[in-house]
C-alpha atoms as a PDB file:
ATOM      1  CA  UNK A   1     -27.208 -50.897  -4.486  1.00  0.00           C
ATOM      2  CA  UNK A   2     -27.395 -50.620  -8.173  1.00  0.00           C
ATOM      3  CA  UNK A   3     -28.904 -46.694  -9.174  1.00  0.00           C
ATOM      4  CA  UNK A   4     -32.506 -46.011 -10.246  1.00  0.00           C
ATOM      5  CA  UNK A   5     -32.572 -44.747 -13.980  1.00  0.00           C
ATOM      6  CA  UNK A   6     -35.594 -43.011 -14.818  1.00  0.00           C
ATOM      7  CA  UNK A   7     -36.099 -42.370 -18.288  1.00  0.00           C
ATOM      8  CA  UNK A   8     -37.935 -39.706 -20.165  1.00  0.00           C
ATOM      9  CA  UNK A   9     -38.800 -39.731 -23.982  1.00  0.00           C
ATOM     10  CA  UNK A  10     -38.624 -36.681 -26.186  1.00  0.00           C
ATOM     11  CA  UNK A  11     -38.913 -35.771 -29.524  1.00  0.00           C
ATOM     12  CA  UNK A  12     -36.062 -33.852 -31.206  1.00  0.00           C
ATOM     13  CA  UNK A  13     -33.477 -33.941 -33.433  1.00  0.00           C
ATOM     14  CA  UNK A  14     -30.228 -35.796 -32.800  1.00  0.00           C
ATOM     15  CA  UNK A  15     -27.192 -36.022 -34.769  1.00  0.00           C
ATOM     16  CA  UNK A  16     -26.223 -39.210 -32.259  1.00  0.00           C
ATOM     17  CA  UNK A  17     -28.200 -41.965 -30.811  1.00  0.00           C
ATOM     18  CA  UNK A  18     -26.786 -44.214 -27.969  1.00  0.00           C
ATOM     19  CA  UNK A  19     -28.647 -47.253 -27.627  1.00  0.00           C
ATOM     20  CA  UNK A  20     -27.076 -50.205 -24.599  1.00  0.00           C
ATOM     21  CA  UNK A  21     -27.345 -53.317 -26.231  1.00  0.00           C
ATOM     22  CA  UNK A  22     -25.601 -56.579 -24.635  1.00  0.00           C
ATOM     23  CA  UNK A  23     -23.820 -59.356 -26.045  1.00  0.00           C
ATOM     24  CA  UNK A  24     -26.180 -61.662 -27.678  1.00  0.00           C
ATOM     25  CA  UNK A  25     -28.527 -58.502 -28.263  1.00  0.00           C
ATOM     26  CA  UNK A  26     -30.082 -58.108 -25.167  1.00  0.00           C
ATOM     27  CA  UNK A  27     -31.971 -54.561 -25.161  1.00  0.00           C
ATOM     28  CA  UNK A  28     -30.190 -52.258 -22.160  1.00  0.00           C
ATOM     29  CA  UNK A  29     -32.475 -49.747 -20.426  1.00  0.00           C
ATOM     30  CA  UNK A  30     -34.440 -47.332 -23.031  1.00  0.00           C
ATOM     31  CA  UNK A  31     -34.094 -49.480 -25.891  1.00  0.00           C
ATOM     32  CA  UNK A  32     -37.895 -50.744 -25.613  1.00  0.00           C
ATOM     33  CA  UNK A  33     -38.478 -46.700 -26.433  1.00  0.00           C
ATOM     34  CA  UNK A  34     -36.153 -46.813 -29.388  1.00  0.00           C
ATOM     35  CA  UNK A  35     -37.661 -50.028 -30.662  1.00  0.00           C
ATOM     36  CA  UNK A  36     -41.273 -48.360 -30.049  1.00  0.00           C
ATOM     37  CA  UNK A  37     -40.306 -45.222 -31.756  1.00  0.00           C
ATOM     38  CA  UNK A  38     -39.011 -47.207 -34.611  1.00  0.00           C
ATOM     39  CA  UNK A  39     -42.398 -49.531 -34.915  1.00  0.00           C
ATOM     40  CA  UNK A  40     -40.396 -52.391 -33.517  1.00  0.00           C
ATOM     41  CA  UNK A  41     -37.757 -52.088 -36.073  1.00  0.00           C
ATOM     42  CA  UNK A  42     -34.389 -51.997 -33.745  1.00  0.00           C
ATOM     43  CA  UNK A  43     -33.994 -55.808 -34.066  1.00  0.00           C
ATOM     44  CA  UNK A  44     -34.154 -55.856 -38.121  1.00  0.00           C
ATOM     45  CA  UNK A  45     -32.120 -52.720 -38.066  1.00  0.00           C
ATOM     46  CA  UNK A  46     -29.261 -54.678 -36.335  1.00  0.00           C
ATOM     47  CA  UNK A  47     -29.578 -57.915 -38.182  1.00  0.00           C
ATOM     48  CA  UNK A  48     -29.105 -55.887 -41.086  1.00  0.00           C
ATOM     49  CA  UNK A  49     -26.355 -53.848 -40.282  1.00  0.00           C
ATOM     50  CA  UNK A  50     -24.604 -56.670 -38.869  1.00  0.00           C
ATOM     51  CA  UNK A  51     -24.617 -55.688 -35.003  1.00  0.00           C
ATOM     52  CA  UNK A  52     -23.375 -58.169 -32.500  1.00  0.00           C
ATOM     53  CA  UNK A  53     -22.859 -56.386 -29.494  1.00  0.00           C
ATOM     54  CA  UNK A  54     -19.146 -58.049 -28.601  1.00  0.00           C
ATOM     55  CA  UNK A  55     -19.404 -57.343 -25.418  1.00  0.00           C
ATOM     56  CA  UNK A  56     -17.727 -54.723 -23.152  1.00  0.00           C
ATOM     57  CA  UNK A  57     -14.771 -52.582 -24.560  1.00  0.00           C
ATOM     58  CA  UNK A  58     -15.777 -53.848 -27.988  1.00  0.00           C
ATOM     59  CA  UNK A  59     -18.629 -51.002 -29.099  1.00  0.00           C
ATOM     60  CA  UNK A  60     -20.029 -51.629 -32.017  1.00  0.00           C
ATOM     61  CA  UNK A  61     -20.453 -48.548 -34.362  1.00  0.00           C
ATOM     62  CA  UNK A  62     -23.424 -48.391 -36.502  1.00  0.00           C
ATOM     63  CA  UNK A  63     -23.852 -45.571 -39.321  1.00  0.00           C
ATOM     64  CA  UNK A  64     -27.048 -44.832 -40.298  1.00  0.00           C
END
């Protein structure tokens, strides 16, 4: 049985931000929140920086 992850937005400051993305840039769980917090601008943030999400054990590493 896979776990229940319950998520709960805040405002604050971060000096790190962990978003799950999949290969082929599937949105993981909470990523709707950081695309909504962002006025839908994950997806043009990644194009731009060049994000591919390789897949497990290959993170990709995006300074902002």
């Amino acid at each position: 049985m896979a776990p229940i992850v319950e998520l709960t937005p805040r405002v604050g400051a971060a000096d790190l931000l962990v978003v799950p993305v999949f290969a082929g840039r599937v949105p993981g769980p909470g990523a709707d929140l950081v695309d909504g917090a962002l006025d839908g601008g994950l997806a043009a943030f990644m194009a731009e920086a060049g994000f591919d999400a390789a897949g497990p054990g290959k993170p990709d590493i995006v300074p902002v």
